[in-house]
PDB file of N, CA and C in Angstrom:
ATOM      1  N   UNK A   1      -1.560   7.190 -53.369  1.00  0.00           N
ATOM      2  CA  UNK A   1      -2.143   8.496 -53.109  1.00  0.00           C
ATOM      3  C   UNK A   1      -1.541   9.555 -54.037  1.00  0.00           C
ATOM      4  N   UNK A   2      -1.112   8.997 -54.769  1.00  0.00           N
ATOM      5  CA  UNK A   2      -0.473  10.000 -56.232  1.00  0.00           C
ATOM      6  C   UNK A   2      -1.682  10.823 -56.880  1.00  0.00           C
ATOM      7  N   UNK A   3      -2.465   9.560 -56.801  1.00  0.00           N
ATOM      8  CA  UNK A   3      -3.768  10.215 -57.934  1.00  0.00           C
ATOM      9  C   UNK A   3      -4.171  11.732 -57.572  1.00  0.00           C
ATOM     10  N   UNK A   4      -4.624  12.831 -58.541  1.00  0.00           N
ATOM     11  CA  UNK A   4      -5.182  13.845 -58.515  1.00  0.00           C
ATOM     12  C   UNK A   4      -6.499  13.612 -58.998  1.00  0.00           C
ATOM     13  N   UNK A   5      -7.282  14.761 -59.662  1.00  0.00           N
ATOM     14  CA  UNK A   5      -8.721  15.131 -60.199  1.00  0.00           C
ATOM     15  C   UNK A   5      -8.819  14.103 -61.166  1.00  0.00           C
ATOM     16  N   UNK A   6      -8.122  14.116 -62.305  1.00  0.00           N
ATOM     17  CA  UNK A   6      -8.350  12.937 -63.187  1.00  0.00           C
ATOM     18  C   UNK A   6      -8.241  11.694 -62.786  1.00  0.00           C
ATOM     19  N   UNK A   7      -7.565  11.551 -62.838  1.00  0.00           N
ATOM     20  CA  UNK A   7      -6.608   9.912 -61.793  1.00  0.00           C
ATOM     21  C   UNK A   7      -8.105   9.263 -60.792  1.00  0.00           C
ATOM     22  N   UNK A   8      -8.452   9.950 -59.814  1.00  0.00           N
ATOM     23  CA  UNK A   8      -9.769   9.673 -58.817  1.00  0.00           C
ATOM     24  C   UNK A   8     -11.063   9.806 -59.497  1.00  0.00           C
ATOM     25  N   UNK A   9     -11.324  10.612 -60.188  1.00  0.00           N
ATOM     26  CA  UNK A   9     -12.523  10.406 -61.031  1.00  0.00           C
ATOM     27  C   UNK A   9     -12.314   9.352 -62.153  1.00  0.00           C
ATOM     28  N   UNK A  10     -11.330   9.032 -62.896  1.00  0.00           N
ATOM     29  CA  UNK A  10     -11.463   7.963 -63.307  1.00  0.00           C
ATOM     30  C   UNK A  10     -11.810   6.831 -62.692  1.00  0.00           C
ATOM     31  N   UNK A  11     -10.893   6.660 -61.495  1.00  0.00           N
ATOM     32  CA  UNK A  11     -11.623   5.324 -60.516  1.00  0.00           C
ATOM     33  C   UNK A  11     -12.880   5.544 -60.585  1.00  0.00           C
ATOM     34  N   UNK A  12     -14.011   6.748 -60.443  1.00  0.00           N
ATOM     35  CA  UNK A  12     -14.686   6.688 -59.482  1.00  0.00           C
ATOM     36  C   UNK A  12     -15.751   6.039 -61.369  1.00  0.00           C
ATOM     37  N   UNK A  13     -15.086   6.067 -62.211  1.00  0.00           N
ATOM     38  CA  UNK A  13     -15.795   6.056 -63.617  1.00  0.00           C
ATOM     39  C   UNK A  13     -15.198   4.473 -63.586  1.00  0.00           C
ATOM     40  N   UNK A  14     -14.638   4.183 -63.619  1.00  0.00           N
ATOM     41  CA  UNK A  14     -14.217   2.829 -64.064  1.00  0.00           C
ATOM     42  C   UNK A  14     -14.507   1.468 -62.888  1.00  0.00           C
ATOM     43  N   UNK A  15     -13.878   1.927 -61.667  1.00  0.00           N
ATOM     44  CA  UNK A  15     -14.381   0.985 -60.918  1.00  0.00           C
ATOM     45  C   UNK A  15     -15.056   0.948 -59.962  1.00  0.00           C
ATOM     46  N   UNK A  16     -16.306   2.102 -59.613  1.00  0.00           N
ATOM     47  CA  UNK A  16     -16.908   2.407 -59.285  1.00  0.00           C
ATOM     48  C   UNK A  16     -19.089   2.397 -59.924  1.00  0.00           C
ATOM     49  N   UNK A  17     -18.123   2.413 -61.100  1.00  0.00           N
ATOM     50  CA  UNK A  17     -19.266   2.702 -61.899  1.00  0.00           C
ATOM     51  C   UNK A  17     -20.134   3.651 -61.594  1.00  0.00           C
ATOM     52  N   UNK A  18     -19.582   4.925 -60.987  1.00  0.00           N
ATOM     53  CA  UNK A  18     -20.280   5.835 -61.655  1.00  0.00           C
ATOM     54  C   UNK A  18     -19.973   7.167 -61.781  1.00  0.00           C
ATOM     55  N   UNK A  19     -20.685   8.343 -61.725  1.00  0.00           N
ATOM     56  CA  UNK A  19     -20.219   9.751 -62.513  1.00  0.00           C
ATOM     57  C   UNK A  19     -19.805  10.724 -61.434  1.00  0.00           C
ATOM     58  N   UNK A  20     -18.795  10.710 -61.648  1.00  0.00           N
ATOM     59  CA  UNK A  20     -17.905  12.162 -60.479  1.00  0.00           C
ATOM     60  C   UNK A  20     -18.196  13.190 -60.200  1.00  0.00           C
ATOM     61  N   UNK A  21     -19.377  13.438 -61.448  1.00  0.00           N
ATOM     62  CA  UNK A  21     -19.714  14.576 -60.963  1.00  0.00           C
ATOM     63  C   UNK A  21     -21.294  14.600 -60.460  1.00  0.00           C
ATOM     64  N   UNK A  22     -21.997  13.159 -59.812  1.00  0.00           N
ATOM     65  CA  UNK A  22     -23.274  13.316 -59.484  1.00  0.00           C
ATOM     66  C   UNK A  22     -23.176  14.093 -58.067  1.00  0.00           C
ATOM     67  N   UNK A  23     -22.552  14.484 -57.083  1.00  0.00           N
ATOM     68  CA  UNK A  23     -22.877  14.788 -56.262  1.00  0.00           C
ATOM     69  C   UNK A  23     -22.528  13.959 -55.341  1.00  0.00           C
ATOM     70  N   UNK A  24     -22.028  13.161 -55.406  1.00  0.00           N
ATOM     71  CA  UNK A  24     -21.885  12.557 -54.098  1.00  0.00           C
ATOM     72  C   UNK A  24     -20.250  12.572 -53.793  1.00  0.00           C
ATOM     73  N   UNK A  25     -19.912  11.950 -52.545  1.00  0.00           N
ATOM     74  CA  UNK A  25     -18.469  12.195 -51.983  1.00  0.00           C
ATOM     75  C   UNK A  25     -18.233  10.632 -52.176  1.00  0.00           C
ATOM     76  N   UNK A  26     -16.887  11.058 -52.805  1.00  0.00           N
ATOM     77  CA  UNK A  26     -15.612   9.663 -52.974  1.00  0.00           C
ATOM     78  C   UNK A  26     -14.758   9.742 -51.867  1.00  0.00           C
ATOM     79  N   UNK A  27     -14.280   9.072 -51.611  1.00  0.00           N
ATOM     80  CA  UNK A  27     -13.501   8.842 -50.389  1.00  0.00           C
ATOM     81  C   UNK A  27     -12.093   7.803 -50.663  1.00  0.00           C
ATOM     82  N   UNK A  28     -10.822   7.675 -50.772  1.00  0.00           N
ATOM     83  CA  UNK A  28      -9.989   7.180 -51.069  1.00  0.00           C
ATOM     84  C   UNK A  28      -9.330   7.442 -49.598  1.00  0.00           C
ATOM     85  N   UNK A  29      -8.407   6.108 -49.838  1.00  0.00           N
ATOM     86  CA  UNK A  29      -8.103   5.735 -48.418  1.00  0.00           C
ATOM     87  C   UNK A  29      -6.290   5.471 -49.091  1.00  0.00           C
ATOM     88  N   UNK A  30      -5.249   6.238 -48.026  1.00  0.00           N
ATOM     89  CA  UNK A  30      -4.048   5.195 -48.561  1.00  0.00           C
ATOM     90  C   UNK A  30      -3.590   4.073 -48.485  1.00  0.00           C
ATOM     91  N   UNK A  31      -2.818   3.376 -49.123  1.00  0.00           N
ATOM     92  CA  UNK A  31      -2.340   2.412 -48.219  1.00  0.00           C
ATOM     93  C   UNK A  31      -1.999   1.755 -46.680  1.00  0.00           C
ATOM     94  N   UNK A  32      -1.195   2.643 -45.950  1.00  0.00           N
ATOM     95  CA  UNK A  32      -1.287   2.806 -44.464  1.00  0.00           C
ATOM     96  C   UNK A  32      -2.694   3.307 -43.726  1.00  0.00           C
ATOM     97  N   UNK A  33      -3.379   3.704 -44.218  1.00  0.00           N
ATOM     98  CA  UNK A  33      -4.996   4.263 -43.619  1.00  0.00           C
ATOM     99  C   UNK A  33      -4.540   5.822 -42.370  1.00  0.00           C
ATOM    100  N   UNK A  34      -3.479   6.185 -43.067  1.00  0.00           N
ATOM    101  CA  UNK A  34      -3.531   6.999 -42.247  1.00  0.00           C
ATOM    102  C   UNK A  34      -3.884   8.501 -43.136  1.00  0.00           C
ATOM    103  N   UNK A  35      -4.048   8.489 -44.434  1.00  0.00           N
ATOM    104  CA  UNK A  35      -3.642   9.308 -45.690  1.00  0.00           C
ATOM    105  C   UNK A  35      -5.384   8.877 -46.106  1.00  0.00           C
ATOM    106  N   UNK A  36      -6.443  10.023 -46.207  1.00  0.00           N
ATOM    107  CA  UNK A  36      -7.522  10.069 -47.146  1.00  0.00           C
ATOM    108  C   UNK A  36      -7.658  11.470 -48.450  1.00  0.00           C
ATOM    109  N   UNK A  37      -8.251  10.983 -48.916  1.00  0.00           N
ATOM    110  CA  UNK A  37      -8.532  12.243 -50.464  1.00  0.00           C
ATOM    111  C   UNK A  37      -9.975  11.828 -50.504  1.00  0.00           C
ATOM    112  N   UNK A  38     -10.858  12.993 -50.454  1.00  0.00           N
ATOM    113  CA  UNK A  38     -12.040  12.853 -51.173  1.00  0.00           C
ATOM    114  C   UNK A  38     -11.978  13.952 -51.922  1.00  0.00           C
ATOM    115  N   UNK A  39     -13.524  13.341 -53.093  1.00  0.00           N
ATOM    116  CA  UNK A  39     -13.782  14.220 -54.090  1.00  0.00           C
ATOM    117  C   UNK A  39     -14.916  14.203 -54.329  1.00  0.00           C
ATOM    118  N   UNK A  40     -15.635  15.199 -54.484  1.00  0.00           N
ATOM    119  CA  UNK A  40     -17.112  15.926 -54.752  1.00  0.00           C
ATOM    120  C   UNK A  40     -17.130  16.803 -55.351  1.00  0.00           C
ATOM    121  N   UNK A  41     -18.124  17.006 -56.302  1.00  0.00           N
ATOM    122  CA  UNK A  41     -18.425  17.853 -57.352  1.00  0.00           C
ATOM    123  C   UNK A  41     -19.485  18.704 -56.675  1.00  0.00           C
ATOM    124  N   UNK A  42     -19.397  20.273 -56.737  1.00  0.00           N
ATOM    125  CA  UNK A  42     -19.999  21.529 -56.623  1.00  0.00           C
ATOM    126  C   UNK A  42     -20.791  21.933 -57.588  1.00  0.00           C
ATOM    127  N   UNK A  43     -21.129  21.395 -58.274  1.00  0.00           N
ATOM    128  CA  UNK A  43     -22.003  21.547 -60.012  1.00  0.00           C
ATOM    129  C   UNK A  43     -21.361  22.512 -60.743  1.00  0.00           C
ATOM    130  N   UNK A  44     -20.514  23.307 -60.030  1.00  0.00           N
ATOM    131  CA  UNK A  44     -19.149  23.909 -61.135  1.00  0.00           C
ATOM    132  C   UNK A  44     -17.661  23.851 -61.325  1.00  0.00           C
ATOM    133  N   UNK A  45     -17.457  22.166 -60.939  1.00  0.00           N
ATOM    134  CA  UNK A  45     -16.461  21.796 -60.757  1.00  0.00           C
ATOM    135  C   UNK A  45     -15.966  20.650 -59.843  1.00  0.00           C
ATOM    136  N   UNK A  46     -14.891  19.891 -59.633  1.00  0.00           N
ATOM    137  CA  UNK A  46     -14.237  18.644 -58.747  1.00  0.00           C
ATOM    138  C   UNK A  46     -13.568  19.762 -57.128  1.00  0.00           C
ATOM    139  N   UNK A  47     -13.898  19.406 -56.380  1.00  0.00           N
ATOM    140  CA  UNK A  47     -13.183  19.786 -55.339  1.00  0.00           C
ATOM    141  C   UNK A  47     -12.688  18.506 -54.658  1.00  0.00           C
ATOM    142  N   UNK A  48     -11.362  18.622 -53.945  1.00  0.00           N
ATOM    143  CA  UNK A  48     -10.368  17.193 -53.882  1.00  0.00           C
ATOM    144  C   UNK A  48     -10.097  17.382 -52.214  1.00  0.00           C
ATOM    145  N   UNK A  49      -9.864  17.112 -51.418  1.00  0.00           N
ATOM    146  CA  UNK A  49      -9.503  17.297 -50.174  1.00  0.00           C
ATOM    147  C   UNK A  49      -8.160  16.191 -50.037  1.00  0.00           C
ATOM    148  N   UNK A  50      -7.286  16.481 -48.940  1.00  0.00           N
ATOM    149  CA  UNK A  50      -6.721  15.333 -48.907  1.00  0.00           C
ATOM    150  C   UNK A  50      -6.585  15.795 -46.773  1.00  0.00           C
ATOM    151  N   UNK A  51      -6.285  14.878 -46.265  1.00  0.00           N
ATOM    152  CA  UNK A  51      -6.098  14.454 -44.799  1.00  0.00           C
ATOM    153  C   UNK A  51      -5.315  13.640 -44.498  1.00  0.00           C
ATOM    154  N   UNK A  52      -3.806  13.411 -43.275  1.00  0.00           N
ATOM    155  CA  UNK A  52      -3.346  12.984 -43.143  1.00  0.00           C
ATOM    156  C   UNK A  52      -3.550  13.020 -41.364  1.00  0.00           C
ATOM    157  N   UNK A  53      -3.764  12.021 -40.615  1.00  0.00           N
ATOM    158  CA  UNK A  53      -3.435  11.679 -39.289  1.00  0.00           C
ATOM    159  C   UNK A  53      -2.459  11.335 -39.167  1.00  0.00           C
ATOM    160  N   UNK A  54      -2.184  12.710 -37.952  1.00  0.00           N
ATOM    161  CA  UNK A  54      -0.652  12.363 -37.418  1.00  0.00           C
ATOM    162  C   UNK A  54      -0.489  11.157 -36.608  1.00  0.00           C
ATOM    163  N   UNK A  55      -1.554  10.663 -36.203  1.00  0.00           N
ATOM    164  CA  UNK A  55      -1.438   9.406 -35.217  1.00  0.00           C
ATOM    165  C   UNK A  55      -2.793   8.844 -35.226  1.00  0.00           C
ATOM    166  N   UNK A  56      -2.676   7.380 -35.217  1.00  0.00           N
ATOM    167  CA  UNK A  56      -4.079   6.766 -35.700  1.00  0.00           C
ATOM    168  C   UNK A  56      -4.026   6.506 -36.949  1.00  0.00           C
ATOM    169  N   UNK A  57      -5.306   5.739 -37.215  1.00  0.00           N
ATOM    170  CA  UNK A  57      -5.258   5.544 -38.858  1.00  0.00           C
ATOM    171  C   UNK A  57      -6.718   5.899 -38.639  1.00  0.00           C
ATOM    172  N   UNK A  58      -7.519   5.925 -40.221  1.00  0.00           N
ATOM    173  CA  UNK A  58      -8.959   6.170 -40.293  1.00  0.00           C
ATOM    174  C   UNK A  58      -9.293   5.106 -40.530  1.00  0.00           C
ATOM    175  N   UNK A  59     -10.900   4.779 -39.494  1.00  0.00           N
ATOM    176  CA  UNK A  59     -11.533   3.424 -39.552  1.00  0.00           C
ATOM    177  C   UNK A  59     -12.342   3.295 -41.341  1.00  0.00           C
ATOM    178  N   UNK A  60     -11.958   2.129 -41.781  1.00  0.00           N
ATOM    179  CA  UNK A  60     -12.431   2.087 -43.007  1.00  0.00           C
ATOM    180  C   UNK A  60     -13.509   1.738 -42.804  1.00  0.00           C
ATOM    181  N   UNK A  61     -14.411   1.336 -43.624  1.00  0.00           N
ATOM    182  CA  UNK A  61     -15.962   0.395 -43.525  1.00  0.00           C
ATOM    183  C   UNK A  61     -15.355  -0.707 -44.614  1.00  0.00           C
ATOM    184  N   UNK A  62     -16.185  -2.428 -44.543  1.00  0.00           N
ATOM    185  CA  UNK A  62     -15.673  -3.344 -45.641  1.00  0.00           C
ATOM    186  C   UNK A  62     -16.819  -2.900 -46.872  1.00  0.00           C
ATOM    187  N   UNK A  63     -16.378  -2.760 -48.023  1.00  0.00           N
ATOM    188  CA  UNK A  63     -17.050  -2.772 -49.172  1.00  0.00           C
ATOM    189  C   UNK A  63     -16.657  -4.126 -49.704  1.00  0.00           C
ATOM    190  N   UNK A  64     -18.131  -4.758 -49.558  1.00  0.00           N
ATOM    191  CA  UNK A  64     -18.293  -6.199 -50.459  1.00  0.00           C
ATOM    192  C   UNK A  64     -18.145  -5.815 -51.735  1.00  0.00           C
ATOM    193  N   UNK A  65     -19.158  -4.654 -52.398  1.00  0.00           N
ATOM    194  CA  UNK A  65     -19.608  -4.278 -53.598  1.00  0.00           C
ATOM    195  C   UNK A  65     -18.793  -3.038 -54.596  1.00  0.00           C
ATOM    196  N   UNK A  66     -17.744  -2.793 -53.388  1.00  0.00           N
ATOM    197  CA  UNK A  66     -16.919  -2.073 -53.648  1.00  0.00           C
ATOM    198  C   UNK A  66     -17.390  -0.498 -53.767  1.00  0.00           C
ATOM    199  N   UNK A  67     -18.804  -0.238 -53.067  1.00  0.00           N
ATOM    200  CA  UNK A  67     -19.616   1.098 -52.756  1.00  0.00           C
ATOM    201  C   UNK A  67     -20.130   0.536 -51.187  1.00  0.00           C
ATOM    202  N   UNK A  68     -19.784   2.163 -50.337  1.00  0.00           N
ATOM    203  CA  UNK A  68     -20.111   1.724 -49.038  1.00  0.00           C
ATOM    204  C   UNK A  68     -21.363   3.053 -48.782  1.00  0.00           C
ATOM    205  N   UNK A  69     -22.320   3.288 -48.221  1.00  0.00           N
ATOM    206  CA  UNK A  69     -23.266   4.430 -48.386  1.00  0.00           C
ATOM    207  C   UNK A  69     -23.165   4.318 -46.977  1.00  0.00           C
ATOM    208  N   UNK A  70     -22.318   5.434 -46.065  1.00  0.00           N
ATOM    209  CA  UNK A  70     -22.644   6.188 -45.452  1.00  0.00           C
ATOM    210  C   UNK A  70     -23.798   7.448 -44.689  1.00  0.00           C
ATOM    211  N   UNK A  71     -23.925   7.551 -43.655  1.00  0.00           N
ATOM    212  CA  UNK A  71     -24.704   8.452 -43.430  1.00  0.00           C
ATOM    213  C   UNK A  71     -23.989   9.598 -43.136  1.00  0.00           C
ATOM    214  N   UNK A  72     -24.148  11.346 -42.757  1.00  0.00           N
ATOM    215  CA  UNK A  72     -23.497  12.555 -42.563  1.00  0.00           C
ATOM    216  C   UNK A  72     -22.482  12.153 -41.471  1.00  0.00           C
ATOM    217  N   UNK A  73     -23.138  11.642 -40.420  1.00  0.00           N
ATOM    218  CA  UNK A  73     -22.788  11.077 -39.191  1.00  0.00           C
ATOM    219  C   UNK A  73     -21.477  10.209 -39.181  1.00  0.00           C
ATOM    220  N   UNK A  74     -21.779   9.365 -39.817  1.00  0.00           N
ATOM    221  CA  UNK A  74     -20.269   8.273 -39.900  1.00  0.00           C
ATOM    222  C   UNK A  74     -19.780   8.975 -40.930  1.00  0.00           C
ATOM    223  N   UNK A  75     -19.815   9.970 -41.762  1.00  0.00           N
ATOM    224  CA  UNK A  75     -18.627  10.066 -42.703  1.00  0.00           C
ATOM    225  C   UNK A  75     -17.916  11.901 -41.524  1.00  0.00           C
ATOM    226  N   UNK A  76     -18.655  11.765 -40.984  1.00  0.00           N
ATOM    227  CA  UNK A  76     -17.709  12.847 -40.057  1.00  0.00           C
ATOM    228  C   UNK A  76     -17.022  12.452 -39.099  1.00  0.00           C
ATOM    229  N   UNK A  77     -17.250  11.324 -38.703  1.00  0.00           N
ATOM    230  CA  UNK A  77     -16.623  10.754 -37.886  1.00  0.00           C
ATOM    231  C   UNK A  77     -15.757  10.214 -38.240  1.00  0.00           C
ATOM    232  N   UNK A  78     -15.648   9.523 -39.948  1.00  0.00           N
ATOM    233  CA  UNK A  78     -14.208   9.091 -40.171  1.00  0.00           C
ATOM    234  C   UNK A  78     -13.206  10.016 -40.373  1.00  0.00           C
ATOM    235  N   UNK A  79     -14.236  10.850 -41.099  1.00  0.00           N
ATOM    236  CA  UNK A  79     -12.794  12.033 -41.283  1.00  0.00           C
ATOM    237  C   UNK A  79     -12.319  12.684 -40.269  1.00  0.00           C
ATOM    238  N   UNK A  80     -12.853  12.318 -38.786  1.00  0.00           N
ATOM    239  CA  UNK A  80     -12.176  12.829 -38.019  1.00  0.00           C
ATOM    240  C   UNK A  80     -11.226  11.913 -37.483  1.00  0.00           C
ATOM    241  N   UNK A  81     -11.466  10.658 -38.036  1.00  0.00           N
ATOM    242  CA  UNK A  81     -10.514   9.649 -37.668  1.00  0.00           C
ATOM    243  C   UNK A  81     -11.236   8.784 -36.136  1.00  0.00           C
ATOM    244  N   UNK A  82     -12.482   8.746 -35.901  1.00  0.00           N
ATOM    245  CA  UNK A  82     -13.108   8.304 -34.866  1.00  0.00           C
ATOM    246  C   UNK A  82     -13.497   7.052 -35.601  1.00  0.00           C
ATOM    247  N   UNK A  83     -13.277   6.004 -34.483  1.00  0.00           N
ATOM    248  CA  UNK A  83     -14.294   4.837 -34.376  1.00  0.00           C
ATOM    249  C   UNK A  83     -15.967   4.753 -34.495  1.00  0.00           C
ATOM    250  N   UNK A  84     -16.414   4.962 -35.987  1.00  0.00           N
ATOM    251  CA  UNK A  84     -17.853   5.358 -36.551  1.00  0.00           C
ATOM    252  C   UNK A  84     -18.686   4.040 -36.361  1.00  0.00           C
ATOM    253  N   UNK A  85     -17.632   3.057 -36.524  1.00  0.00           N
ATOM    254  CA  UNK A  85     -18.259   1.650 -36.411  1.00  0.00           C
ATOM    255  C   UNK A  85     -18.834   1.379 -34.499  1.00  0.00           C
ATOM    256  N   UNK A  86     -18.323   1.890 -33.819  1.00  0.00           N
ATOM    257  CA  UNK A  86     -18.442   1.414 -32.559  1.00  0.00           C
ATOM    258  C   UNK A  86     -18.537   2.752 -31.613  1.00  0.00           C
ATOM    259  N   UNK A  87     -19.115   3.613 -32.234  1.00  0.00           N
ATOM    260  CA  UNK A  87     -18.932   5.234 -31.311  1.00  0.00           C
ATOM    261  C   UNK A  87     -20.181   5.078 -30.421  1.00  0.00           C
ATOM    262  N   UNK A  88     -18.983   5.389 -28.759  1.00  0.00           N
ATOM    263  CA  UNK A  88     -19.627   5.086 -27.699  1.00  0.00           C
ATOM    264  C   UNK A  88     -20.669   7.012 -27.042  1.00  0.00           C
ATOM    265  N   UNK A  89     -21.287   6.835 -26.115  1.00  0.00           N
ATOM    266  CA  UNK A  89     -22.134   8.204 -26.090  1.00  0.00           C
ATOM    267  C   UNK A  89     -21.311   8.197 -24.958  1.00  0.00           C
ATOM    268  N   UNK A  90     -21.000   9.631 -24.503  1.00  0.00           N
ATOM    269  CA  UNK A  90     -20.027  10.284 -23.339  1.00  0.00           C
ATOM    270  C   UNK A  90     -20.958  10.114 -21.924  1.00  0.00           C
ATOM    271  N   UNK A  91     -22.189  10.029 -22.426  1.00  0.00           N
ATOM    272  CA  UNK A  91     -22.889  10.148 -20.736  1.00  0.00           C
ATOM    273  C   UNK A  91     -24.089   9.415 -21.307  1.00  0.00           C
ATOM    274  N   UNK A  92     -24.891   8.712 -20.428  1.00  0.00           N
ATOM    275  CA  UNK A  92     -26.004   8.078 -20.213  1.00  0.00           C
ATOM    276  C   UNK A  92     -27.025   9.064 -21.195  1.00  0.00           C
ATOM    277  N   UNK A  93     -27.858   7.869 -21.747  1.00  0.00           N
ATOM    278  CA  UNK A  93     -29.107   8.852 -21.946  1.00  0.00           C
ATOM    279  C   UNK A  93     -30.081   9.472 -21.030  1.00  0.00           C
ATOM    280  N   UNK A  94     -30.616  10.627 -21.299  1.00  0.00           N
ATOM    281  CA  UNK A  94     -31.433  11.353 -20.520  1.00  0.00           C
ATOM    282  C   UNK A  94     -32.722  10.724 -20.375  1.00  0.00           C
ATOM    283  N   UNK A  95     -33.728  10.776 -19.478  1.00  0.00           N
ATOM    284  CA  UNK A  95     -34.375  10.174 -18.799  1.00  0.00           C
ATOM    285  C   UNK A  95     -35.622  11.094 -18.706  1.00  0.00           C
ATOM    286  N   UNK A  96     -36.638  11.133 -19.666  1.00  0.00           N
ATOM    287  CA  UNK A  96     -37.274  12.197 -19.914  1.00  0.00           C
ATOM    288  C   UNK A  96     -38.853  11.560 -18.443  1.00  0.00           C
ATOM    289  N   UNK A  97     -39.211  12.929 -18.047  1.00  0.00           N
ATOM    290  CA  UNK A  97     -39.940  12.713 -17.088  1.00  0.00           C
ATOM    291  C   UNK A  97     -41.417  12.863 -17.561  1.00  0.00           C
TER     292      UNK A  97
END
């Protein structure tokens, strides 16, 4: 989790295969999974985030292909550090009449 702006956009150029600055969100995970950095481009520039859970780790997803495509939904939920893979609903569904 050393890497900065260059360092992560290179991954996202080299073993990713593709361009850091299309718009979409990178997501780097640390070693322990308790430590994330993403990075997304604003069309005038890299913006970098980083997140650390004080307790818990963040649920990863497996990348076969080494690209995982998320929806809004599960990538808010990881960064909140929730179980995206298995998120249960708090109350029954409603029962429309």
């Amino acid at each position: 989790m050393r890497a900065g702006f260059n360092g992560l956009a290179a991954k996202v150029e080299t073993a990713l295969e593709d361009d850091p600055f299309s718009g979409h969100v990178f997501l780097f995970r640390g070693r322990r999974g308790n430590v994330i950095k993403v990075l997304w481009s604003t069309g005038d520039g890299l913006c970098l985030l980083s997140k650390r859970l004080e307790q818990g780790r963040f649920i990863w997803p497996q990348a076969d292909s080494g690209k995982v495509h998320l929806t809004q939904a599960q990538l808010s939920m990881l960064l909140e550090g929730i179980d995206w893979k298995q998120p249960k609903h708090t109350q029954p569904a409603m029962t429309m009449l």
